[in-house]
C-alpha atoms as a PDB file:
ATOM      1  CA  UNK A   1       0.000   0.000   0.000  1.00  0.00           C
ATOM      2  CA  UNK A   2       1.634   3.329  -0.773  1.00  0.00           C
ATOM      3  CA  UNK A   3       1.614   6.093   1.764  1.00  0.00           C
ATOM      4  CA  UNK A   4      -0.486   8.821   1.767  1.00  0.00           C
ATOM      5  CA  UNK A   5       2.538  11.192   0.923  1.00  0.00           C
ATOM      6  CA  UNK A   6       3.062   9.112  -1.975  1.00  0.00           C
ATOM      7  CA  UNK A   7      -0.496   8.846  -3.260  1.00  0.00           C
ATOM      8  CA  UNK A   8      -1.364  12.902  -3.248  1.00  0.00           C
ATOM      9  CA  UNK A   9       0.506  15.314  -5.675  1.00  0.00           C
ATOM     10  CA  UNK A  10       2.375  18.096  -4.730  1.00  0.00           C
ATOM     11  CA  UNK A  11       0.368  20.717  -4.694  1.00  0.00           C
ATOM     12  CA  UNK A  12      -2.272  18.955  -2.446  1.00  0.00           C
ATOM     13  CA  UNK A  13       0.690  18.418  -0.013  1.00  0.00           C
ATOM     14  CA  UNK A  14       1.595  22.134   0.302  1.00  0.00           C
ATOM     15  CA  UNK A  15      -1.840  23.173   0.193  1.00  0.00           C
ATOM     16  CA  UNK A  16      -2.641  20.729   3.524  1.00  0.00           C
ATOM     17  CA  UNK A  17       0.413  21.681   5.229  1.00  0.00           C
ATOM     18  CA  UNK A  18      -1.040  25.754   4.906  1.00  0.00           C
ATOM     19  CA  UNK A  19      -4.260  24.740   6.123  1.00  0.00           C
ATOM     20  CA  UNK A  20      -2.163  23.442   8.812  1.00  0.00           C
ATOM     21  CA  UNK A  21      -0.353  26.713   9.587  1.00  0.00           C
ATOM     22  CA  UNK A  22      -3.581  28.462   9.277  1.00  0.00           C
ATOM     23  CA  UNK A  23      -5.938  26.406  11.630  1.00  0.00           C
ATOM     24  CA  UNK A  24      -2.635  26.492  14.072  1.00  0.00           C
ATOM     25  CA  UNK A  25      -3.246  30.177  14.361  1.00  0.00           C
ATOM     26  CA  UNK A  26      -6.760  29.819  14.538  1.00  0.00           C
ATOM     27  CA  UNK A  27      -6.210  26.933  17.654  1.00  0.00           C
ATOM     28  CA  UNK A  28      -3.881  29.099  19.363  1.00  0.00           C
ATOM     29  CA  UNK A  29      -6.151  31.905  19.755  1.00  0.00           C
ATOM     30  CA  UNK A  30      -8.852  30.037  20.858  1.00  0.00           C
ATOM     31  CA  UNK A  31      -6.954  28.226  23.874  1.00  0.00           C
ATOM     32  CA  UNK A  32      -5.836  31.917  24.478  1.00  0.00           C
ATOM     33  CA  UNK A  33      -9.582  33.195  24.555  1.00  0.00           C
ATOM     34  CA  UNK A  34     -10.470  30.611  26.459  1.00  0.00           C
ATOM     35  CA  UNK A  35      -7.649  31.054  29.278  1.00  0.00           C
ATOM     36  CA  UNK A  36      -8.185  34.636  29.277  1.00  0.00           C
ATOM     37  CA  UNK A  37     -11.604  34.917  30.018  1.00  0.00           C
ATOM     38  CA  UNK A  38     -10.797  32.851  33.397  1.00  0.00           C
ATOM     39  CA  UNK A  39     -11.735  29.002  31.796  1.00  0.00           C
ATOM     40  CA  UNK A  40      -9.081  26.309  33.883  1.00  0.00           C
ATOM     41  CA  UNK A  41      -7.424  25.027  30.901  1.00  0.00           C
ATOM     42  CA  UNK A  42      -8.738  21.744  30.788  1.00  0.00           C
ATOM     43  CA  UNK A  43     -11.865  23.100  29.232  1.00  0.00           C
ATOM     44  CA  UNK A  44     -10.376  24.705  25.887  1.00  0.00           C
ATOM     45  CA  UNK A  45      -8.472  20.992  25.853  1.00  0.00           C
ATOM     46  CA  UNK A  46     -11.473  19.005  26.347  1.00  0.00           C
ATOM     47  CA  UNK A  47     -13.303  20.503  23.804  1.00  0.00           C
ATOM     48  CA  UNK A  48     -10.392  20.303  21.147  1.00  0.00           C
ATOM     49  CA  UNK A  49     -10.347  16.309  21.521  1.00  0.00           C
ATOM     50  CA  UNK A  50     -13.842  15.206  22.397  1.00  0.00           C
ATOM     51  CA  UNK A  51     -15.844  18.246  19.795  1.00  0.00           C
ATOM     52  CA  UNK A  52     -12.256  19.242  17.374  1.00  0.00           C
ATOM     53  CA  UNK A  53     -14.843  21.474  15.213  1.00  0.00           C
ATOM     54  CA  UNK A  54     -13.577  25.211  15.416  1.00  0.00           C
ATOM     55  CA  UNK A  55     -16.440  27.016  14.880  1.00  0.00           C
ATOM     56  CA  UNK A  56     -18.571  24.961  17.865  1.00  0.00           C
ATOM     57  CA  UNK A  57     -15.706  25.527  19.936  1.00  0.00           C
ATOM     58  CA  UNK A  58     -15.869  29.511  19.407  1.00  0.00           C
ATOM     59  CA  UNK A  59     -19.295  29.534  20.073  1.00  0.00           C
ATOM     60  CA  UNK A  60     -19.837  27.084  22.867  1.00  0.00           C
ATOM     61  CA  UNK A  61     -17.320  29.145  24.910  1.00  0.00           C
ATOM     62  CA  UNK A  62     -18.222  32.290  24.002  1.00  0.00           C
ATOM     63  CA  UNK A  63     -21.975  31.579  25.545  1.00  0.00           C
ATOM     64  CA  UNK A  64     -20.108  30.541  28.670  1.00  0.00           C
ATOM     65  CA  UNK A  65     -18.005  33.976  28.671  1.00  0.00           C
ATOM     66  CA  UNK A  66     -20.969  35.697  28.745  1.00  0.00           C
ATOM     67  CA  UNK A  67     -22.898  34.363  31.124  1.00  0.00           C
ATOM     68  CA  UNK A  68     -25.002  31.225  29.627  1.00  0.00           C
ATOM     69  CA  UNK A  69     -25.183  27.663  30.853  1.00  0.00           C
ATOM     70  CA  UNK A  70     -23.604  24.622  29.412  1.00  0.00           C
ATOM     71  CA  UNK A  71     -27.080  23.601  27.623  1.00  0.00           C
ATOM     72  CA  UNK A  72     -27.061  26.729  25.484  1.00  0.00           C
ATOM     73  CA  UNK A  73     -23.627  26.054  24.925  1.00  0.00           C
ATOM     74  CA  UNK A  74     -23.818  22.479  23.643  1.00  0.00           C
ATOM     75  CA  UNK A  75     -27.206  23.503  21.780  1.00  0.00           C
ATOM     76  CA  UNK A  76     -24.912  26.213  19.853  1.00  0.00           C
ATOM     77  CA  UNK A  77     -22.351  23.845  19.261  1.00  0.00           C
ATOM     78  CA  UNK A  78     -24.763  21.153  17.983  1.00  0.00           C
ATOM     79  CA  UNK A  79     -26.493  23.766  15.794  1.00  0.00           C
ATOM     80  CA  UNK A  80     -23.554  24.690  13.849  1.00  0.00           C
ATOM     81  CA  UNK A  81     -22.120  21.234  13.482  1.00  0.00           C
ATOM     82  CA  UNK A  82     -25.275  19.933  12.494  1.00  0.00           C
ATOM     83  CA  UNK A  83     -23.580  21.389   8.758  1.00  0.00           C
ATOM     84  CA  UNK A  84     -21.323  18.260   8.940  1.00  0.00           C
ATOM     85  CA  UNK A  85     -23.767  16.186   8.482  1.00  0.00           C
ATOM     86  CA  UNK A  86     -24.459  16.894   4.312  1.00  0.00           C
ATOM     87  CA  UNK A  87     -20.073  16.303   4.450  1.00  0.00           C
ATOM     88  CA  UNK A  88     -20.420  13.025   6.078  1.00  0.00           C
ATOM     89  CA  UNK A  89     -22.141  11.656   3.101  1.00  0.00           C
ATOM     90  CA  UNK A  90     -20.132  13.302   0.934  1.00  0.00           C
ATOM     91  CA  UNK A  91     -16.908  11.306   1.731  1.00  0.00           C
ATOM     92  CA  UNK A  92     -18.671   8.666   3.198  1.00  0.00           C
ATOM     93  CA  UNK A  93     -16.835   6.279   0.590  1.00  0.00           C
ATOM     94  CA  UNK A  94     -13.934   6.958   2.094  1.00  0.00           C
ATOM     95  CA  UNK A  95     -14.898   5.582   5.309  1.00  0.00           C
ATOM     96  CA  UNK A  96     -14.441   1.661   4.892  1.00  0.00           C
ATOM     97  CA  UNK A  97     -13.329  -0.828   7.182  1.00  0.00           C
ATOM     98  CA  UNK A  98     -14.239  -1.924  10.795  1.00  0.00           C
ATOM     99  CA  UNK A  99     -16.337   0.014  12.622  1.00  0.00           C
ATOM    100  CA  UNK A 100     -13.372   1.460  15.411  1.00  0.00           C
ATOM    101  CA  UNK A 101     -12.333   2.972  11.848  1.00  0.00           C
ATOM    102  CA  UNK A 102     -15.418   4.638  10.587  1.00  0.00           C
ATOM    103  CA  UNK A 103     -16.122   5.896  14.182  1.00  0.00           C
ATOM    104  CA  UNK A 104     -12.416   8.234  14.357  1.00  0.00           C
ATOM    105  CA  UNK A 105     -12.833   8.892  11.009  1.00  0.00           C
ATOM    106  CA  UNK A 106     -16.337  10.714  11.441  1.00  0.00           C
ATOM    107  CA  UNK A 107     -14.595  12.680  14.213  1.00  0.00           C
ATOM    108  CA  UNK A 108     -12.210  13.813  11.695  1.00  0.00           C
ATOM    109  CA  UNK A 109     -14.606  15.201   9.448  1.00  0.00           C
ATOM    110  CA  UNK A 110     -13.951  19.301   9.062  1.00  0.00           C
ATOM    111  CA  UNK A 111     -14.730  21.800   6.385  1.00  0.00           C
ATOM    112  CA  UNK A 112     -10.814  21.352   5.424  1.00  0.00           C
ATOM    113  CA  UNK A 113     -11.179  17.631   5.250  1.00  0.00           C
ATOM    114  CA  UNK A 114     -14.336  17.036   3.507  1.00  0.00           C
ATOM    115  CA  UNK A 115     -12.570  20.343   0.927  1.00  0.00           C
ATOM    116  CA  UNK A 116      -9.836  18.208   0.224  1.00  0.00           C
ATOM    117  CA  UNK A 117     -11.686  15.163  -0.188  1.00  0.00           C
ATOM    118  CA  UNK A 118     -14.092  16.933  -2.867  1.00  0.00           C
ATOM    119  CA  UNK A 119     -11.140  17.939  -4.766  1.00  0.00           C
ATOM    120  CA  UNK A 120      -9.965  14.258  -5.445  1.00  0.00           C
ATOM    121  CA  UNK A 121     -11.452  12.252  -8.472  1.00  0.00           C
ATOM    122  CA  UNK A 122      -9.597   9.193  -7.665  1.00  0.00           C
ATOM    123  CA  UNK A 123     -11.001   6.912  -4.846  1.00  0.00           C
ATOM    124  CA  UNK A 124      -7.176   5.927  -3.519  1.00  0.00           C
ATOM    125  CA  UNK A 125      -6.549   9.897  -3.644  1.00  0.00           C
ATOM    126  CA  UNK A 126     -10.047  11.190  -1.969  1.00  0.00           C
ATOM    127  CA  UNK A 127      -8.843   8.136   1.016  1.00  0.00           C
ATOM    128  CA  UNK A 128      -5.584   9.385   0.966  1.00  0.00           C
ATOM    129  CA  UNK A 129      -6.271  13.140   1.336  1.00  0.00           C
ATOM    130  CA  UNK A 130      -8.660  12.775   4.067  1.00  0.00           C
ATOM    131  CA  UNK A 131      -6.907  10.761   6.615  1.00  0.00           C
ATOM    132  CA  UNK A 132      -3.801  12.932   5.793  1.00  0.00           C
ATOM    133  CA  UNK A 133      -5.299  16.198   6.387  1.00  0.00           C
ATOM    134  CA  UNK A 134      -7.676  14.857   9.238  1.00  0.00           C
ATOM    135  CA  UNK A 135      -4.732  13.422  11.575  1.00  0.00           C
ATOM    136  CA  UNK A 136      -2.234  16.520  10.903  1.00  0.00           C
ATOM    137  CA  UNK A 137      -5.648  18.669  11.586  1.00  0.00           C
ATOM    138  CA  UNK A 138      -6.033  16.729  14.852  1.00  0.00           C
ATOM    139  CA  UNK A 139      -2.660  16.825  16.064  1.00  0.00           C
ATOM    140  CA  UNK A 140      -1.621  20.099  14.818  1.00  0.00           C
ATOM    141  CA  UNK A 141      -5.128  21.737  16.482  1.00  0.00           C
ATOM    142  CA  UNK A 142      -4.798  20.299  20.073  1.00  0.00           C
ATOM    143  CA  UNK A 143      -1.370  21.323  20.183  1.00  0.00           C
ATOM    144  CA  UNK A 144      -1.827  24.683  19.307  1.00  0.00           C
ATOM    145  CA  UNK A 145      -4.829  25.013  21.472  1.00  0.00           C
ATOM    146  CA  UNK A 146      -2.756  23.633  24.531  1.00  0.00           C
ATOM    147  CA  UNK A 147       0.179  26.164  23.480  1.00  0.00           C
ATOM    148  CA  UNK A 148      -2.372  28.746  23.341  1.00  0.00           C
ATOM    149  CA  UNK A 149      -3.588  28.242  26.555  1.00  0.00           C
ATOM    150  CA  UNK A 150      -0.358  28.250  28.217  1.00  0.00           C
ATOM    151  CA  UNK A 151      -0.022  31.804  26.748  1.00  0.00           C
ATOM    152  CA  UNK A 152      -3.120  33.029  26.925  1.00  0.00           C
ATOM    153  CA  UNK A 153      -2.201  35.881  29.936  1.00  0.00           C
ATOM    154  CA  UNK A 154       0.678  37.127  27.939  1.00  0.00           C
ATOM    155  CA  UNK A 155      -1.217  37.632  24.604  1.00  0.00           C
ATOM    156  CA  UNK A 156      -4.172  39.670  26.352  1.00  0.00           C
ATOM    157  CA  UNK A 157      -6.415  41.084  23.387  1.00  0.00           C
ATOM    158  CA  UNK A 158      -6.648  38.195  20.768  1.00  0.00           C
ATOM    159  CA  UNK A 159      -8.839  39.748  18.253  1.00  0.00           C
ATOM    160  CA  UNK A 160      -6.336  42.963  17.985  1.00  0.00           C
ATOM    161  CA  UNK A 161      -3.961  40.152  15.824  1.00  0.00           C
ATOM    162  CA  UNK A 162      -6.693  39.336  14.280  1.00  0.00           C
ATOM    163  CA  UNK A 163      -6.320  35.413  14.250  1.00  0.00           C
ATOM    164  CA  UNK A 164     -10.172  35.280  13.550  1.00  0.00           C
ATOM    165  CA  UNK A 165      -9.559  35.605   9.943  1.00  0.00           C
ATOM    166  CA  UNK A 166      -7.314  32.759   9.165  1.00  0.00           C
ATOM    167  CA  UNK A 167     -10.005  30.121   9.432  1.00  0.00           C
ATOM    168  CA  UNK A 168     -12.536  31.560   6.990  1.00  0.00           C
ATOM    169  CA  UNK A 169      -9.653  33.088   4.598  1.00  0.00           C
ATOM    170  CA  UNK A 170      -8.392  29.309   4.379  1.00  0.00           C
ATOM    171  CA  UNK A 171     -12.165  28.308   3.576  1.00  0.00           C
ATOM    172  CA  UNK A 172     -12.460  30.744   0.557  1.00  0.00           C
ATOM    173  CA  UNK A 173      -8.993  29.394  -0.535  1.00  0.00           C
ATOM    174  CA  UNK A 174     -10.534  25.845  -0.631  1.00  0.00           C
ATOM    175  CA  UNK A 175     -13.083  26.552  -1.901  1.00  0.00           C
ATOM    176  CA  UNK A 176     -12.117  29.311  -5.503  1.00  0.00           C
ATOM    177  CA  UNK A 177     -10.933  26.604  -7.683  1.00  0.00           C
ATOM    178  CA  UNK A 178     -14.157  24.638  -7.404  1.00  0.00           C
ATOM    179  CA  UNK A 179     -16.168  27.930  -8.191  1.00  0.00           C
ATOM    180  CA  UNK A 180     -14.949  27.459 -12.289  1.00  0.00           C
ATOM    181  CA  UNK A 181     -17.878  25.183 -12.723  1.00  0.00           C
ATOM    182  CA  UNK A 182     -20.748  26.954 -13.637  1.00  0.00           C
ATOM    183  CA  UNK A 183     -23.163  24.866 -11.606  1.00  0.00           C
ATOM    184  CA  UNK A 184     -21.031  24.969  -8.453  1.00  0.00           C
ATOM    185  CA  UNK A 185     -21.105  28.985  -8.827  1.00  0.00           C
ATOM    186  CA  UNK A 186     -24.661  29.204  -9.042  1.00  0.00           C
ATOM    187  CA  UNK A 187     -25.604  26.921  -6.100  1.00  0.00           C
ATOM    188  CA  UNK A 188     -22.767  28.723  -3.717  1.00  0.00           C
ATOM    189  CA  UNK A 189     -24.149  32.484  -4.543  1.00  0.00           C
ATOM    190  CA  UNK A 190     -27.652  31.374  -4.145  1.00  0.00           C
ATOM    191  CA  UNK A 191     -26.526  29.761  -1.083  1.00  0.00           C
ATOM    192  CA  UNK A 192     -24.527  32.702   0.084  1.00  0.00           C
ATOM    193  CA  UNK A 193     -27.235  35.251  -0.733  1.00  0.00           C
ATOM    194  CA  UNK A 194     -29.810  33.143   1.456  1.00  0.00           C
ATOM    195  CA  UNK A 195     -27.630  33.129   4.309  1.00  0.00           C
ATOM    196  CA  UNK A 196     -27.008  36.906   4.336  1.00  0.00           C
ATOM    197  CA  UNK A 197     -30.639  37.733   4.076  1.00  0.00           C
ATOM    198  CA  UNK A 198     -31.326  35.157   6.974  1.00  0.00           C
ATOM    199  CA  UNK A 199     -28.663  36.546   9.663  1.00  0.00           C
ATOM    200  CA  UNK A 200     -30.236  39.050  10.875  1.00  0.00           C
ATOM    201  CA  UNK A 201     -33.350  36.718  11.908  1.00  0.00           C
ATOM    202  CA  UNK A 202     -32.672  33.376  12.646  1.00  0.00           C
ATOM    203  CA  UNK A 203     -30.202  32.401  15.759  1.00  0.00           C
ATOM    204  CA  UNK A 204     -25.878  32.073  14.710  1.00  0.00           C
ATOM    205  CA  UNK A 205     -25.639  28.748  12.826  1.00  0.00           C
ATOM    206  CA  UNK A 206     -28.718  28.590  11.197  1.00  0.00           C
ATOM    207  CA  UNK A 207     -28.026  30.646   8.223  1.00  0.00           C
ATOM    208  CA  UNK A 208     -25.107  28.268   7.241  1.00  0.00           C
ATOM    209  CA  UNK A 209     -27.712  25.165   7.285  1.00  0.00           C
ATOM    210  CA  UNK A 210     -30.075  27.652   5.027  1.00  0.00           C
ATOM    211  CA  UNK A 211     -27.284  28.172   2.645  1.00  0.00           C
ATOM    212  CA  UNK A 212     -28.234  24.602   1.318  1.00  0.00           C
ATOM    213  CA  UNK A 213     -31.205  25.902  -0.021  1.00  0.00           C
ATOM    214  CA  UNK A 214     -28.553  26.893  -2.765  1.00  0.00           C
ATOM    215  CA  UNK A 215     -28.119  23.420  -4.371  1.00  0.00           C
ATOM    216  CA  UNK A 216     -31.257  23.493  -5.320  1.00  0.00           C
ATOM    217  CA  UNK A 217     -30.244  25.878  -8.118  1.00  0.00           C
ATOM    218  CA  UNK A 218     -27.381  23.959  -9.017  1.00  0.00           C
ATOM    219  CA  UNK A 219     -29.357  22.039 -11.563  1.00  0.00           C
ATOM    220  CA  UNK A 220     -29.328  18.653 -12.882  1.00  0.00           C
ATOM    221  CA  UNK A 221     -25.389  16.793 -13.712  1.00  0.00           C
ATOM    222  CA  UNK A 222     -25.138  17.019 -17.395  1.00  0.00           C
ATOM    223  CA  UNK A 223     -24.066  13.959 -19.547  1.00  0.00           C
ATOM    224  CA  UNK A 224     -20.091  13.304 -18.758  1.00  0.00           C
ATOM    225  CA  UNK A 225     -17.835  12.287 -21.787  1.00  0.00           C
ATOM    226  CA  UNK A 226     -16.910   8.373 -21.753  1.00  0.00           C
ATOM    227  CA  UNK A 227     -19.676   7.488 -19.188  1.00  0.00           C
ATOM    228  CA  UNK A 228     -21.250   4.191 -20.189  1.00  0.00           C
ATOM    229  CA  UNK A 229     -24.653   3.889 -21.283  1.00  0.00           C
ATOM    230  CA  UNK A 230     -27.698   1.088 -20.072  1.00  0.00           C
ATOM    231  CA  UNK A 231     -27.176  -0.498 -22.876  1.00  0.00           C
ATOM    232  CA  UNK A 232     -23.707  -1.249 -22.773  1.00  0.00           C
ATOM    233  CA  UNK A 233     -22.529   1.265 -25.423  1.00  0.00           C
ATOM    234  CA  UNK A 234     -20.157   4.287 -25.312  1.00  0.00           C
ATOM    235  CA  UNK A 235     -21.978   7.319 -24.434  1.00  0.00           C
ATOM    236  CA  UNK A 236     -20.299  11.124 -25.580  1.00  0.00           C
ATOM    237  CA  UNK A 237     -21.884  14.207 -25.551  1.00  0.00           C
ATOM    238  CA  UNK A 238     -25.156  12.830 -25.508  1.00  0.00           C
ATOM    239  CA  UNK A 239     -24.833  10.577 -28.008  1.00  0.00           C
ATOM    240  CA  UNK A 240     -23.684   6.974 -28.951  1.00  0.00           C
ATOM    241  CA  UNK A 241     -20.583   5.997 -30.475  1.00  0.00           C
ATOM    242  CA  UNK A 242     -21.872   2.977 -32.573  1.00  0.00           C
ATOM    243  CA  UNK A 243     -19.275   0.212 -33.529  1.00  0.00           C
ATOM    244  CA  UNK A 244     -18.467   0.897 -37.581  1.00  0.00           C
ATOM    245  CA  UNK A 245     -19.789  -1.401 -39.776  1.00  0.00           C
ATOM    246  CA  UNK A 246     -16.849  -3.188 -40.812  1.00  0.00           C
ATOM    247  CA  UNK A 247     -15.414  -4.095 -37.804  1.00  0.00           C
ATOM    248  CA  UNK A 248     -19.251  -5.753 -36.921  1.00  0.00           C
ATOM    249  CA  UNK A 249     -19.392  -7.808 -40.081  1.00  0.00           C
ATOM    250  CA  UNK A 250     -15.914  -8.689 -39.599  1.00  0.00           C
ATOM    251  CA  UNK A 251     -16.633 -10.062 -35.797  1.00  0.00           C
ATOM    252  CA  UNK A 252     -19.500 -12.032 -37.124  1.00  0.00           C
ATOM    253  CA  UNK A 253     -17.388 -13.560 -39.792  1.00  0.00           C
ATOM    254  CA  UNK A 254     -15.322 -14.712 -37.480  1.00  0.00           C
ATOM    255  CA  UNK A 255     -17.850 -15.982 -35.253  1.00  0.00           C
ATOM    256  CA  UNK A 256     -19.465 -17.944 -38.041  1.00  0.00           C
ATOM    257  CA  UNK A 257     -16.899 -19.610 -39.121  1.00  0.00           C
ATOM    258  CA  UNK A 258     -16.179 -22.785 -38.116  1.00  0.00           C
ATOM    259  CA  UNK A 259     -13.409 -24.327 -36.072  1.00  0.00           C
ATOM    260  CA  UNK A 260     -11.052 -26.546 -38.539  1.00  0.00           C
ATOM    261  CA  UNK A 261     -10.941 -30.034 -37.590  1.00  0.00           C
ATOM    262  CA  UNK A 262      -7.852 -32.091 -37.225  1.00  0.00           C
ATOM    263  CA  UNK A 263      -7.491 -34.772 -40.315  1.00  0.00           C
ATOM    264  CA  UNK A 264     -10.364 -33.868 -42.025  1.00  0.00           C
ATOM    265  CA  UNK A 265      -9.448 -32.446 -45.769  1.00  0.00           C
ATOM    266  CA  UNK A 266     -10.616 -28.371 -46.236  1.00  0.00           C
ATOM    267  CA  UNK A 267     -11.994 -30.067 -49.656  1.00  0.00           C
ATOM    268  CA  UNK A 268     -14.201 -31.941 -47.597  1.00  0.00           C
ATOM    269  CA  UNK A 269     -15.594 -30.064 -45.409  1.00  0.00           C
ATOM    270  CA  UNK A 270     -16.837 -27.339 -47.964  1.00  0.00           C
ATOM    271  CA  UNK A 271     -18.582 -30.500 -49.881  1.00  0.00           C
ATOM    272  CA  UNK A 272     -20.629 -31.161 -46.086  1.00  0.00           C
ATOM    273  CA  UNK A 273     -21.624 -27.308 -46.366  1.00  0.00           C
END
């Protein structure tokens, strides 16, 4: 079995190991929020290994910061991961084997991972980029956050460095190249433009689950060049690529001639016909 390394291109490597760098900065600042508003630091740690979803984490312990209780905090979180549920089946294929398996890797599903995985045409690729970017995710998050943490008193004012912009500024990064399709582009402004009109009125979290409304201006999948048809024949472009008629009387020729026999005279056997 090759390695992951060996499996993704180049590009895919350097582009995971930014999303690292990026979502390091991200998991710094929010062990550093969380140990300056007064948190013990098992809390920001916790919630990196049992949750690891940035945006729940944010949000859970921001409603604690300001006063809430831990049931509006796990409601928020579940309300915005509740998004990860349309990326579960998305790379659900990539998700064989026993069920220990499929159980760690739902835990590593992100916005990063399931970007990476959409990228990837090839089944050994789409495997190979997830695990890869889910375990250096993991790892490189929880560290961060515990780093974070530690230095949380000595940073003081977190949003003055502005470390809240990495993690959506890595999204949009993800996410440009796949915005060349025309189909794609349609269903993410529609999606966009519902959640922007929703904001103001619906609770944080719910406008990203409205922004699926926008897929249903995607459209339908066009016919794709070199996809088979029911009945067996070469479909392009919408239509079938017939055999030429040569090569057809030719195959029957063959097949209706018949097999020489050993001993018997060619003379013969034309005289039986």
């Amino acid at each position: 079995m090759r390695s992951p390394l060996r499996t993704l291109e180049r590009a895919t490597l350097r582009d995971i190991a930014l999303v690292c760098l990026a979502d390091a900065l991200v998991g710094a600042s929010f062990g550093a929020i969380s140990a300056s508003g007064g948190l013990p630091l098992w809390v920001p740690v916790a919630l990196s290994v049992l949750v690891f979803a940035g945006g729940s984490q944010f949000a859970a312990v921001g409603v604690v910061l300001s006063g809430g209780g831990a049931l509006a905090a796990v409601a928020t979180g579940l309300v915005l991961n509740a998004r990860l549920l349309p990326f579960g089946f998305a790379v659900a294929d990539v998700l064989d084997g026993p069920w220990w398996r499929r159980v760690f890797g739902a835990q590593l599903i992100t916005d990063e991972t399931a970007a990476f995985v959409l990228r990837q045409d090839d089944g050994r690729r789409r495997r190979a980029a997830f695990w890869l970017c889910g375990l250096a995710l993991f790892v490189v998050w929880n560290v961060s956050v515990v780093l974070g943490a530690l230095a949380g008193g000595l940073i003081g004012d977190t949003d003055a460095l502005g470390l809240d912009a990495a993690f959506p500024a890595v999204l949009l990064a993800l996410v440009l190249p796949s915005l060349a399709d025309r189909r794609v582009r349609t269903a993410a402004v529609a999606g966009a433009v519902v959640a922007v009109a929703a904001t103001p009125f619906v609770p944080a979290g719910l406008p990203v689950l409205l922004a699926l409304v926008g897929l249903l201006f995607a459209g339908r999948p066009g016919t794709r060049e070199g996809r088979e048809g029911r009945d067996g024949r070469e479909v392009r472009e919408g239509r079938e690529v017939r055999e030429p008629q040569n090569s057809r009387e030719s195959r029957e020729s063959r097949k209706g001639a018949s097999v020489e026999e050993p001993g018997v005279p060619v003379i013969e056997r034309e005289e039986a016909r």
